[in-house]
C-alpha atoms as a PDB file:
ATOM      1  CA  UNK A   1     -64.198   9.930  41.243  1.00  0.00           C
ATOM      2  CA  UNK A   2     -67.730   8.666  42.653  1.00  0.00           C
ATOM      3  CA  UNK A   3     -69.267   5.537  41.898  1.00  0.00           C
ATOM      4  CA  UNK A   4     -73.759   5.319  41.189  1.00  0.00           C
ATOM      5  CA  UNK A   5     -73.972   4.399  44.926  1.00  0.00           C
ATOM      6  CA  UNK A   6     -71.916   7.748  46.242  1.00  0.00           C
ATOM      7  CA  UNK A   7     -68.642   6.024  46.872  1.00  0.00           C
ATOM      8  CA  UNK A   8     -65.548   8.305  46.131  1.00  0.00           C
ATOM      9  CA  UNK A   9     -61.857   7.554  45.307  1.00  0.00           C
ATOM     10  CA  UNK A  10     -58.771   9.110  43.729  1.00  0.00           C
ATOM     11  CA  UNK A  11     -56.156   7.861  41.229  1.00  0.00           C
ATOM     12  CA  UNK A  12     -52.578   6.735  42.498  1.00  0.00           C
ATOM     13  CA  UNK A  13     -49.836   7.285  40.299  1.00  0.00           C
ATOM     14  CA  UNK A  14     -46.750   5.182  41.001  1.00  0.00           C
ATOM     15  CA  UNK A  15     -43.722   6.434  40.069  1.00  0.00           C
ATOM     16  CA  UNK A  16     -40.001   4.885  39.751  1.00  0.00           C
ATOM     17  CA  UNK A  17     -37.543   7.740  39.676  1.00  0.00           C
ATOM     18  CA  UNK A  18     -34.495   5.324  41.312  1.00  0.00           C
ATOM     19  CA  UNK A  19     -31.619   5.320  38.534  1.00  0.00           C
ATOM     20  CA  UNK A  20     -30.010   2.013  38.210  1.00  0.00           C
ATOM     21  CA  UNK A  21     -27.017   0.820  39.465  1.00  0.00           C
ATOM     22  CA  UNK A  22     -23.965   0.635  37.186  1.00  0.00           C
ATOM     23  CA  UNK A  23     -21.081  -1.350  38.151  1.00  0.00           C
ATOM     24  CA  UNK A  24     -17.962  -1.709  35.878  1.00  0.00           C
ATOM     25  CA  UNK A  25     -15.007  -3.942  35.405  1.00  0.00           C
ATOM     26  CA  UNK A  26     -11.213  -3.196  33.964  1.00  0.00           C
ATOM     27  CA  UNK A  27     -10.984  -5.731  30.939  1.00  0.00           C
ATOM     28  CA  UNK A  28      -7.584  -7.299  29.074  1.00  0.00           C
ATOM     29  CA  UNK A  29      -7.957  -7.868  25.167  1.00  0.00           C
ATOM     30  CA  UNK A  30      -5.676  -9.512  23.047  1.00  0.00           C
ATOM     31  CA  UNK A  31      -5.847  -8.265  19.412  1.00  0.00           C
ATOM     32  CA  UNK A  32      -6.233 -10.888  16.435  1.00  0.00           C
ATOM     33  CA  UNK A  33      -3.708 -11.710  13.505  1.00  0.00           C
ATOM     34  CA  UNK A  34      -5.541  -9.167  12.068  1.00  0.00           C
ATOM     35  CA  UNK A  35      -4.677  -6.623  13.959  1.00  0.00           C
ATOM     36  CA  UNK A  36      -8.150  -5.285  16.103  1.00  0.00           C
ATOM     37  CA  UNK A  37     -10.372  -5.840  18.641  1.00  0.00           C
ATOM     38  CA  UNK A  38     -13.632  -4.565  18.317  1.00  0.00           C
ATOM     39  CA  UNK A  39     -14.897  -4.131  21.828  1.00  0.00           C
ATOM     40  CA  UNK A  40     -17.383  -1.421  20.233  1.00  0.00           C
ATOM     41  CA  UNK A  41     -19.040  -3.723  18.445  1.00  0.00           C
ATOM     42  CA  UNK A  42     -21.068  -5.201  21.773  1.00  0.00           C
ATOM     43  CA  UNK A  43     -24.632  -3.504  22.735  1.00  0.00           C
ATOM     44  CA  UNK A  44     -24.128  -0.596  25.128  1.00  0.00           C
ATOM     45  CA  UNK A  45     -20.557  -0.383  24.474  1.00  0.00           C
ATOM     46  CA  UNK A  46     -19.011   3.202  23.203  1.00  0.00           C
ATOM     47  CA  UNK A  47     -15.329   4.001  23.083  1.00  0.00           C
ATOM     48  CA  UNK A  48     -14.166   6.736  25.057  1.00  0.00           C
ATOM     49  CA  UNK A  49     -11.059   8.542  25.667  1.00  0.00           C
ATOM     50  CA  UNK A  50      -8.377   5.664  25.254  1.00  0.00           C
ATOM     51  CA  UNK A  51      -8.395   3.553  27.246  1.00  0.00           C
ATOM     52  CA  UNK A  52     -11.309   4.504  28.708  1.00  0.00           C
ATOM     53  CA  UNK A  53     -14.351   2.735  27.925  1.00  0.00           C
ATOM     54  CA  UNK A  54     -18.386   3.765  28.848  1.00  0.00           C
ATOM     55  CA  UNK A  55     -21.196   1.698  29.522  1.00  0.00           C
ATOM     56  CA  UNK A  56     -24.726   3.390  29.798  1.00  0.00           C
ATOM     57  CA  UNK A  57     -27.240   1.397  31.881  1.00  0.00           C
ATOM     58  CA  UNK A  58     -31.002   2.284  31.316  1.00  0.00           C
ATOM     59  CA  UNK A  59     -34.222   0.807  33.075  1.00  0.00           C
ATOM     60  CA  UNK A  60     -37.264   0.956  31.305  1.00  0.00           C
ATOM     61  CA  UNK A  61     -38.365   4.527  33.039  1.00  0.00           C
ATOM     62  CA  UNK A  62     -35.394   6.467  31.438  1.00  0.00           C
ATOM     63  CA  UNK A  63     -33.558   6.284  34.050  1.00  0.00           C
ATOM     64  CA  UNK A  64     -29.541   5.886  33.142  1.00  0.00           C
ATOM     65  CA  UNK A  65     -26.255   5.272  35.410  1.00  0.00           C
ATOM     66  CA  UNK A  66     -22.990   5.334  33.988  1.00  0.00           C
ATOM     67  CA  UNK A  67     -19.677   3.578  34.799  1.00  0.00           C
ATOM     68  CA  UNK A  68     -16.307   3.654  33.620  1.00  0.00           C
ATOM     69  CA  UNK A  69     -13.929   0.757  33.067  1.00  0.00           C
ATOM     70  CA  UNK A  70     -10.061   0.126  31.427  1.00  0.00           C
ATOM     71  CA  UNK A  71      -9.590  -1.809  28.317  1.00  0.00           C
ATOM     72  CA  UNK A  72      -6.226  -2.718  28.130  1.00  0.00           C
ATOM     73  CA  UNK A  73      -5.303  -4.204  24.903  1.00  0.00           C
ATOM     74  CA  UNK A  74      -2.482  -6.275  24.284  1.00  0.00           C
ATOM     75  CA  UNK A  75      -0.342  -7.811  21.282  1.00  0.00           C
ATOM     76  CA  UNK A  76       1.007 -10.804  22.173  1.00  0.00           C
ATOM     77  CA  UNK A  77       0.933 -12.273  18.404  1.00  0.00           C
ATOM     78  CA  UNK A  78       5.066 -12.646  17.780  1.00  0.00           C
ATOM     79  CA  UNK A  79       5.521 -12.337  14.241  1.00  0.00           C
ATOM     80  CA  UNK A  80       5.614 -14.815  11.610  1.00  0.00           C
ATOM     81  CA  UNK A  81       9.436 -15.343  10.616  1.00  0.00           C
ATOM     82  CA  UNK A  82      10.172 -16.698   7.094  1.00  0.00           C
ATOM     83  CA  UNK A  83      14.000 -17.080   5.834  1.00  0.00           C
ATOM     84  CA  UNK A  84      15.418 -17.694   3.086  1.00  0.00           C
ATOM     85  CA  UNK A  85      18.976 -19.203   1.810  1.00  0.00           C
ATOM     86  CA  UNK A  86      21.448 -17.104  -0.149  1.00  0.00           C
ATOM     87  CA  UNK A  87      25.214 -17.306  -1.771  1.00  0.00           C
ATOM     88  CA  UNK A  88      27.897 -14.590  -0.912  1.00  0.00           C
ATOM     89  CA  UNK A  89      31.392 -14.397  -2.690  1.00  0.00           C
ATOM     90  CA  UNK A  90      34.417 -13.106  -0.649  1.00  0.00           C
ATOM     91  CA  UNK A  91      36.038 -10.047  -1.920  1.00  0.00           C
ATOM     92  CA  UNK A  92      39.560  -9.630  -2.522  1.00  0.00           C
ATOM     93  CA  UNK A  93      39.938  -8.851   1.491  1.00  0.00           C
ATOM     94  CA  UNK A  94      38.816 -12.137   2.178  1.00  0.00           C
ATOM     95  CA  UNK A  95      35.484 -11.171   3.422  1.00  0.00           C
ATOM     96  CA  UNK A  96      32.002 -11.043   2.617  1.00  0.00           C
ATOM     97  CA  UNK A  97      28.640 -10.207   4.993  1.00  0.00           C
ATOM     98  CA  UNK A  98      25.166 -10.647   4.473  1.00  0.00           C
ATOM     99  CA  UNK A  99      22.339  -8.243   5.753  1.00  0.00           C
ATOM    100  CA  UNK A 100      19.153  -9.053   7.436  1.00  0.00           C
ATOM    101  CA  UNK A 101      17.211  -8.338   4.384  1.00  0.00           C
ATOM    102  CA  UNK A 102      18.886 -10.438   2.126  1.00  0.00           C
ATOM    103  CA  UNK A 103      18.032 -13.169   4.602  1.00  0.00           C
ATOM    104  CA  UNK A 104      14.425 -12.503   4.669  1.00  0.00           C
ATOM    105  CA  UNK A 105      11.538 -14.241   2.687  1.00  0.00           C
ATOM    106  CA  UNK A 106       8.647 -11.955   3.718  1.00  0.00           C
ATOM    107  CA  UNK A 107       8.393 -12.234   7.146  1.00  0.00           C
ATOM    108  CA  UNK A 108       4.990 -10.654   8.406  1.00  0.00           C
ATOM    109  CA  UNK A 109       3.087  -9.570  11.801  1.00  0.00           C
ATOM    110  CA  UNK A 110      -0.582  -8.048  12.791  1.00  0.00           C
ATOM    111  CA  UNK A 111       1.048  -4.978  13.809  1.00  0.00           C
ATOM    112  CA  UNK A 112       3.585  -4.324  11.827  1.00  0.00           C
ATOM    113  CA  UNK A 113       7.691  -5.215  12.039  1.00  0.00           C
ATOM    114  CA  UNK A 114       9.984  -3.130  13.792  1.00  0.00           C
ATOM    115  CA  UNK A 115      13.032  -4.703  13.422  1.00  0.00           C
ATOM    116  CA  UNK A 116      15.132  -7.446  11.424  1.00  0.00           C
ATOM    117  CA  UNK A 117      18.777  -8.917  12.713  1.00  0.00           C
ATOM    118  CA  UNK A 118      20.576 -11.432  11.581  1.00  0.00           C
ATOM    119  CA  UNK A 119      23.694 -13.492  13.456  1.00  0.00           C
ATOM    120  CA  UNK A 120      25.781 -13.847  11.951  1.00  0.00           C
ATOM    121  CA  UNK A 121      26.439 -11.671   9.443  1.00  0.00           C
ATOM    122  CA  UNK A 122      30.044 -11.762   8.881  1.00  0.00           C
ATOM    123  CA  UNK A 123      32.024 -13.758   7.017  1.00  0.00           C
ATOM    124  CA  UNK A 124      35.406 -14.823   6.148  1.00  0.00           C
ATOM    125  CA  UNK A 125      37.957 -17.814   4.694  1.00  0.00           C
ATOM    126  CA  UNK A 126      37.182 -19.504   7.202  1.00  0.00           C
ATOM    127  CA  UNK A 127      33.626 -19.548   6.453  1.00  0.00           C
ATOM    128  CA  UNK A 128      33.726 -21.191   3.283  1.00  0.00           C
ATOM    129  CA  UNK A 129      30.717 -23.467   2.620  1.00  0.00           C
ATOM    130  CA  UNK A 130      27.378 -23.293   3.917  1.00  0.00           C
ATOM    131  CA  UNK A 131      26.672 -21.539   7.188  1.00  0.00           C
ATOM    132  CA  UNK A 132      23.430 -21.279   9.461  1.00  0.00           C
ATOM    133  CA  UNK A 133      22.662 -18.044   9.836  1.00  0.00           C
ATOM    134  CA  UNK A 134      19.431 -16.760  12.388  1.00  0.00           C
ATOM    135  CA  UNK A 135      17.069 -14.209  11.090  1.00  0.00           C
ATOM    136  CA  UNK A 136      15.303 -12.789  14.156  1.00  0.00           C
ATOM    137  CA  UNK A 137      12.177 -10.544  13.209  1.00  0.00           C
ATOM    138  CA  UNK A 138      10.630  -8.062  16.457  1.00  0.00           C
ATOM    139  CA  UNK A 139       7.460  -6.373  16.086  1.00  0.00           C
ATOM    140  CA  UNK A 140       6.129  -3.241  17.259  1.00  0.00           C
ATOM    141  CA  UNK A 141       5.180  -4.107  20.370  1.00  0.00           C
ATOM    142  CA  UNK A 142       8.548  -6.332  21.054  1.00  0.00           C
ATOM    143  CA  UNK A 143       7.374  -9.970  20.169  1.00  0.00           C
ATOM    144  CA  UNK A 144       9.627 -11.792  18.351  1.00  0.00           C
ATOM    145  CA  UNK A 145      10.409 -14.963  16.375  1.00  0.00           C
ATOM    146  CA  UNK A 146      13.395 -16.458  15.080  1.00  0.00           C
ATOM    147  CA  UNK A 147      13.891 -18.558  11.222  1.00  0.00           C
ATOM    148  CA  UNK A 148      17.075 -19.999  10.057  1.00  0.00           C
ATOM    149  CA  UNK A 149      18.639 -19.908   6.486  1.00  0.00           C
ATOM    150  CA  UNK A 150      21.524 -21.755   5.071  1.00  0.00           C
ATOM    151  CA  UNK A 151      24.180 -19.041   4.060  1.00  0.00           C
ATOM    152  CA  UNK A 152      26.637 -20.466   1.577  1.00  0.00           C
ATOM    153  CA  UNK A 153      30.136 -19.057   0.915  1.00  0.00           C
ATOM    154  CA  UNK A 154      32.052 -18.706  -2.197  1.00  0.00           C
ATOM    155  CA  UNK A 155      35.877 -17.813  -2.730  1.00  0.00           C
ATOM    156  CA  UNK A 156      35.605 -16.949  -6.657  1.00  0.00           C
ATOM    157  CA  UNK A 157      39.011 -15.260  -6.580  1.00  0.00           C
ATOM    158  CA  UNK A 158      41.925 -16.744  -8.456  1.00  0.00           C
ATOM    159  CA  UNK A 159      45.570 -15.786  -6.647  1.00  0.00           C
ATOM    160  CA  UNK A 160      47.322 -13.130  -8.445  1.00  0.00           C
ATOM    161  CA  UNK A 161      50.531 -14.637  -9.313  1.00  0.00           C
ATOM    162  CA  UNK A 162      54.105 -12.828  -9.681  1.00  0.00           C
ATOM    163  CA  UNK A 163      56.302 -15.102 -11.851  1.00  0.00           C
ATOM    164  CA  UNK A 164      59.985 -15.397 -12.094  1.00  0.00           C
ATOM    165  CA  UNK A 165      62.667 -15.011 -15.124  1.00  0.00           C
ATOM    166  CA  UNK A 166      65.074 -17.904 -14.250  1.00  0.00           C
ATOM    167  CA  UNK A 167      68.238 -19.614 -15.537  1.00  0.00           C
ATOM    168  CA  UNK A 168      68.855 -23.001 -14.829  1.00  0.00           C
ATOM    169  CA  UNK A 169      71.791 -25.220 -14.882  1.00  0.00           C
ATOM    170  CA  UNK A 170      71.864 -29.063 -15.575  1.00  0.00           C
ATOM    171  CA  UNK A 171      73.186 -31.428 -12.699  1.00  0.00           C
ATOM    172  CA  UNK A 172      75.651 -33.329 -13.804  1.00  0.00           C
ATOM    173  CA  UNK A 173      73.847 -36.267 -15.517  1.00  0.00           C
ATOM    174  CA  UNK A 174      72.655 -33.511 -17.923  1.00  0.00           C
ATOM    175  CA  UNK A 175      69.067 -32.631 -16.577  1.00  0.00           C
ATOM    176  CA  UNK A 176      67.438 -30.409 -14.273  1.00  0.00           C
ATOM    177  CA  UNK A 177      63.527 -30.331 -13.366  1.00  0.00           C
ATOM    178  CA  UNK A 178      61.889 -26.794 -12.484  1.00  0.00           C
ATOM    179  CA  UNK A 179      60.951 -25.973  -8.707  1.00  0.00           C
ATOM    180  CA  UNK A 180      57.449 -24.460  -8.116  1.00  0.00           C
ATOM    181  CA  UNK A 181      60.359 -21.813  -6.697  1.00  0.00           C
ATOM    182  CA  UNK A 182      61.738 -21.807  -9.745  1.00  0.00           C
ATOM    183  CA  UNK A 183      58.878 -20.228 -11.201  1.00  0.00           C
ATOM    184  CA  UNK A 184      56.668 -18.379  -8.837  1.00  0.00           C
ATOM    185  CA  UNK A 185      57.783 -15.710  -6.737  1.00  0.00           C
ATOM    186  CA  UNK A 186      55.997 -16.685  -3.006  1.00  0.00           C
ATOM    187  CA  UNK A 187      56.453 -13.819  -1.059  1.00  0.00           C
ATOM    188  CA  UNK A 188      54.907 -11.105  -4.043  1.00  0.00           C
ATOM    189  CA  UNK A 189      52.379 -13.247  -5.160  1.00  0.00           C
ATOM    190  CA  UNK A 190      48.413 -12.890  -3.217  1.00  0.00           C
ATOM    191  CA  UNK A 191      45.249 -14.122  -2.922  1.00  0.00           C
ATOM    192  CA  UNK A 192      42.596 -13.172  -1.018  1.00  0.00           C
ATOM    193  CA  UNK A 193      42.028 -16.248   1.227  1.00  0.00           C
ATOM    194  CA  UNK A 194      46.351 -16.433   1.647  1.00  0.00           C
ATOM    195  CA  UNK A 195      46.762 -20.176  -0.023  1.00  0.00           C
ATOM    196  CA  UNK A 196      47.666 -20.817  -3.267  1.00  0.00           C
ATOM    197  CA  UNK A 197      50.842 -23.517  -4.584  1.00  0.00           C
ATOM    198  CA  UNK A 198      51.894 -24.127  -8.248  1.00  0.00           C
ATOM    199  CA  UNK A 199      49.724 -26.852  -9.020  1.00  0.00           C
ATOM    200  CA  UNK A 200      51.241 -27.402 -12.868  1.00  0.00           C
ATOM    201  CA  UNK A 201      54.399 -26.576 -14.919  1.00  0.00           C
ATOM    202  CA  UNK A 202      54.691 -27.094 -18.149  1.00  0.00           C
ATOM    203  CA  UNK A 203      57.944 -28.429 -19.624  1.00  0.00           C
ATOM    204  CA  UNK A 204      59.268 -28.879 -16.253  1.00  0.00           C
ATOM    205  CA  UNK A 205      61.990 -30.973 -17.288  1.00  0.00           C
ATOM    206  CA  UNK A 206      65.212 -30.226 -19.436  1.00  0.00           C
ATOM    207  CA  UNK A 207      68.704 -32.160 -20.940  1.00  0.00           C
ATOM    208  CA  UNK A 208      70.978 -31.355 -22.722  1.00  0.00           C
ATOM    209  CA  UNK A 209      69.188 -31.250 -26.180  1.00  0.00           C
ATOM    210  CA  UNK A 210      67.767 -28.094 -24.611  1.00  0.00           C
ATOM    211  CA  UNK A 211      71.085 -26.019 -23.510  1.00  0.00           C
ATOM    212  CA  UNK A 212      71.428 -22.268 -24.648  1.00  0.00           C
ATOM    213  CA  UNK A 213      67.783 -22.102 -25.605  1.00  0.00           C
ATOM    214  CA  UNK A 214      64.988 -20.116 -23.607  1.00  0.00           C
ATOM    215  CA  UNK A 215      61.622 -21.935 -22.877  1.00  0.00           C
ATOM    216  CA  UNK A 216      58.411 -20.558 -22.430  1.00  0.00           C
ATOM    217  CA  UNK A 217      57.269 -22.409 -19.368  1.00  0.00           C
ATOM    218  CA  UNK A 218      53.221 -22.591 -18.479  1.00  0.00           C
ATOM    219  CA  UNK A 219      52.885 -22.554 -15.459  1.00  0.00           C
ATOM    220  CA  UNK A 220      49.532 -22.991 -13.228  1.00  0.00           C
ATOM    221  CA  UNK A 221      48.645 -21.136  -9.905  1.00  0.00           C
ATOM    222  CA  UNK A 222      45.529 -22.789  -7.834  1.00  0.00           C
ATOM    223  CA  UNK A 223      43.949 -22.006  -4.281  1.00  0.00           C
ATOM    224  CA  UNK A 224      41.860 -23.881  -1.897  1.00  0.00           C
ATOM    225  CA  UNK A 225      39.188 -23.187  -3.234  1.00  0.00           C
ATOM    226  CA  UNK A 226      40.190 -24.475  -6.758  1.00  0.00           C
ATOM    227  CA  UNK A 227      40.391 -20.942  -8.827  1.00  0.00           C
ATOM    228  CA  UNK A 228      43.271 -21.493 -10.923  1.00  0.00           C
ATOM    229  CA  UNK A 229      45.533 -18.930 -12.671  1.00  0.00           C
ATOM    230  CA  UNK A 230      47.419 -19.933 -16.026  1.00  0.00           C
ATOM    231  CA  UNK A 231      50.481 -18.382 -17.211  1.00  0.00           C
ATOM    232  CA  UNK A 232      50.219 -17.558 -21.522  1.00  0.00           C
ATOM    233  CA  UNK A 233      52.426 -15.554 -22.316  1.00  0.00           C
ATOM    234  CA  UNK A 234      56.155 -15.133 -21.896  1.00  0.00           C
ATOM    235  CA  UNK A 235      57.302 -13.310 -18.511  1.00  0.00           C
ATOM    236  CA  UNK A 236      60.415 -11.626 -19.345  1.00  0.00           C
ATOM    237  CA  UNK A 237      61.284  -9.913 -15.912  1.00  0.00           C
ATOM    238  CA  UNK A 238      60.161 -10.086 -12.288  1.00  0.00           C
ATOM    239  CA  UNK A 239      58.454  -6.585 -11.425  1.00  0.00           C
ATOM    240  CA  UNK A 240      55.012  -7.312 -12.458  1.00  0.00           C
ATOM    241  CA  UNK A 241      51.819  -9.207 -10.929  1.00  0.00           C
ATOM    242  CA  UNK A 242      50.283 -11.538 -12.994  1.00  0.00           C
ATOM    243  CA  UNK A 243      52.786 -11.692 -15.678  1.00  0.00           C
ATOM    244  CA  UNK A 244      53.488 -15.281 -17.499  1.00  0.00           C
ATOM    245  CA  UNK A 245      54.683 -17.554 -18.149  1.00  0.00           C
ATOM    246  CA  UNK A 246      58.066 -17.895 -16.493  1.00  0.00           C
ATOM    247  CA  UNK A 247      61.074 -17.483 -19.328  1.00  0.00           C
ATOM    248  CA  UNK A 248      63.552 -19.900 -18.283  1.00  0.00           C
ATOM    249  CA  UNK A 249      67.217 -20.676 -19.776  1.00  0.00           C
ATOM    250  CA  UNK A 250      68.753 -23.105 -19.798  1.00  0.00           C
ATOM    251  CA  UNK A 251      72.794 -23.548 -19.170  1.00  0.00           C
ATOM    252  CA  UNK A 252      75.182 -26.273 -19.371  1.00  0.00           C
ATOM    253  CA  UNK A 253      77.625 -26.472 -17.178  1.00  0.00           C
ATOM    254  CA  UNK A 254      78.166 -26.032 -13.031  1.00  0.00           C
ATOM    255  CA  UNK A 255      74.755 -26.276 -11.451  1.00  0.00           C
ATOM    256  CA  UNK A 256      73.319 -24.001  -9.320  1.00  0.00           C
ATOM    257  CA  UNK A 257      71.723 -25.079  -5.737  1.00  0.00           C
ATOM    258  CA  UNK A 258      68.580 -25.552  -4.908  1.00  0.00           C
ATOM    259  CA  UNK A 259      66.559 -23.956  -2.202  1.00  0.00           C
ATOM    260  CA  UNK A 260      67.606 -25.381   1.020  1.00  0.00           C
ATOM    261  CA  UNK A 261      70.514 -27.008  -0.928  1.00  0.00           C
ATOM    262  CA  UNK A 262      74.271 -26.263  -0.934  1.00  0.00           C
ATOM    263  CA  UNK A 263      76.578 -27.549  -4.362  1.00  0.00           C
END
C-alpha cells in the first residue's frame, strides 16, 4: 500500500490459534425427593457415558479444549415410613402373626422401596393385648427408616368343653352340691390359649325332694379371655366334645367321695 507522498506499508494480520485451557473437577450430587439431578441442565454441560461428564471450553476464535470429570450421584434420602395399627385373632393353635404389609400405611421414597420388615411378627397367648410392633422400610439404595404401630391381640376362641354323665349321692344331711369336676371332664376338654374353669352350674345343688330323678344341669365353660361356652342340651354320655349339658342323677343313700376326699 503507498500513501500520496510515496510511503509504502503492508497489512498485519494477527492471529490467535492457542486453544484454551480446560481444567475439570470430579463432582458429588445428591438427588432430590424427587428423584433427579439435572446436572445437564447448566450451560456447557452434556452427559456422557455414565458417569462421565464433558465440558467443552471455546474462546471467541473457535478454538475448543475439552475435559472430562466424574459425577457421582448419591441417594441419601431414607424413605418416608408411615405405620399403621391393626387387630389379629389367635387361631385355634394359639397363634397369630402379622406381615409387614399389613403394618404399612403407604410408606414412600424418591427411589423407590426395596424392602419392608416388621419385628415382631409373631404372636401368641402370651401376647394378648396391644403390642408395639416396628415397621422398618429400606430403599433401593439401602436407606432406611423405622415407624411403629400398635398391634392388638385377640383370643376369640371359646374352650371346647367335654362334659360328664354323673350320679351323685346325698351326704348324710340329705344334700349334695355339684363339683366343677362333677361336670366337666379337665383332661379332654381344650382351648386354644390352655385356661378355661367352669365359671357357672346351673342347679348345682340337690336334697332329697330330688332323689331318683335325672337333672339337666347348665353348665358354663369360660377362658381368660372371657369366651364362654354354655351347655343346652342334655349330655347323655362322655365320648363327645362339646356335648351338654351334664345329665346328673341323683341317689339317696351312701355318698360317694369327693375328689381328694376319702368316705
Amino acid at each position: 500500500m503507498t500513501d500520496v507522498n510515496g510511503n509504502t506499508c503492508s497489512a498485519v494480520t494477527v492471529q490467535d490459534n492457542a486453544a484454551p485451557t480446560a481444567s475439570c473437577q470430579n463432582v458429588t450430587v445428591q438427588l432430590n425427593a424427587g428423584g433427579s439431578r439435572n446436572a445437564a441442565c447448566q450451560p456447557g454441560v452434556s452427559p456422557n457415558a455414565a458417569p462421565t461428564w464433558q465440558r467443552r471450553y471455546a474462546d471467541g476464535d473457535g478454538c475448543e479444549r475439552q475435559c472430562s470429570a466424574t459425577v457421582t450421584v448419591q441417594d441419601n434420602i431414607a424413605p418416608t415410613a408411615s405405620c399403621q395399627n391393626v387387630t389379629v385373632q389367635l387361631n385355634a393353635g394359639g397363634s397369630a402373626s402379622v406381615t409387614a404389609t399389613q403394618v404399612n400405611n403407604g410408606s414412600s421414597d424418591n427411589c423407590g422401596i426395596a424392602s419392608l420388615s416388621a419385628s415382631p411378627s409373631s404372636f401368641d397367648c402370651g401376647d394378648i393385648g396391644s403390642n408395639t410392633v416396628t415397621l422398618t422400610v429400606t430403599d433401593v439404595n439401602n436407606n432406611s427408616s423405622s415407624c411403629t404401630a400398635n398391634v392388638t391381640v385377640e383370643d376369640n376362641i371359646a374352650p371346647d368343653p367335654v362334659c360328664l354323665a354323673n350320679t351323685v349321692y346325698l351326704d348324710p344331711s340329705g344334700h349334695y352340691t355339684l363339683l366343677d369336676t362333677d361336670v366337666l371332664d379337665f383332661e379332654a376338654t381344650t382351648d386354644n390359649c390352655g385356661e378355661f374353669y367352669v365359671s357357672a352350674i346351673g342347679a348345682e345343688t340337690f336334697d332329697c325332694d330330688d332323689a331318683d330323678q335325672t337333672f339337666t344341669v347348665p353348665v358354663t365353660v369360660s377362658d381368660g379371655s372371657g369366651n364362654t361356652t354354655q351347655y343346652q342340651l342334655r349330655c347323655d354320655d362322655n365320648s363327645g366334645s362339646g356335648q351338654s349339658p351334664t345329665g346328673a342323677v341323683v341317689q339317696p343313700g351312701h355318698r360317694q367321695p369327693r375328689a381328694g376326699q376319702h368316705v
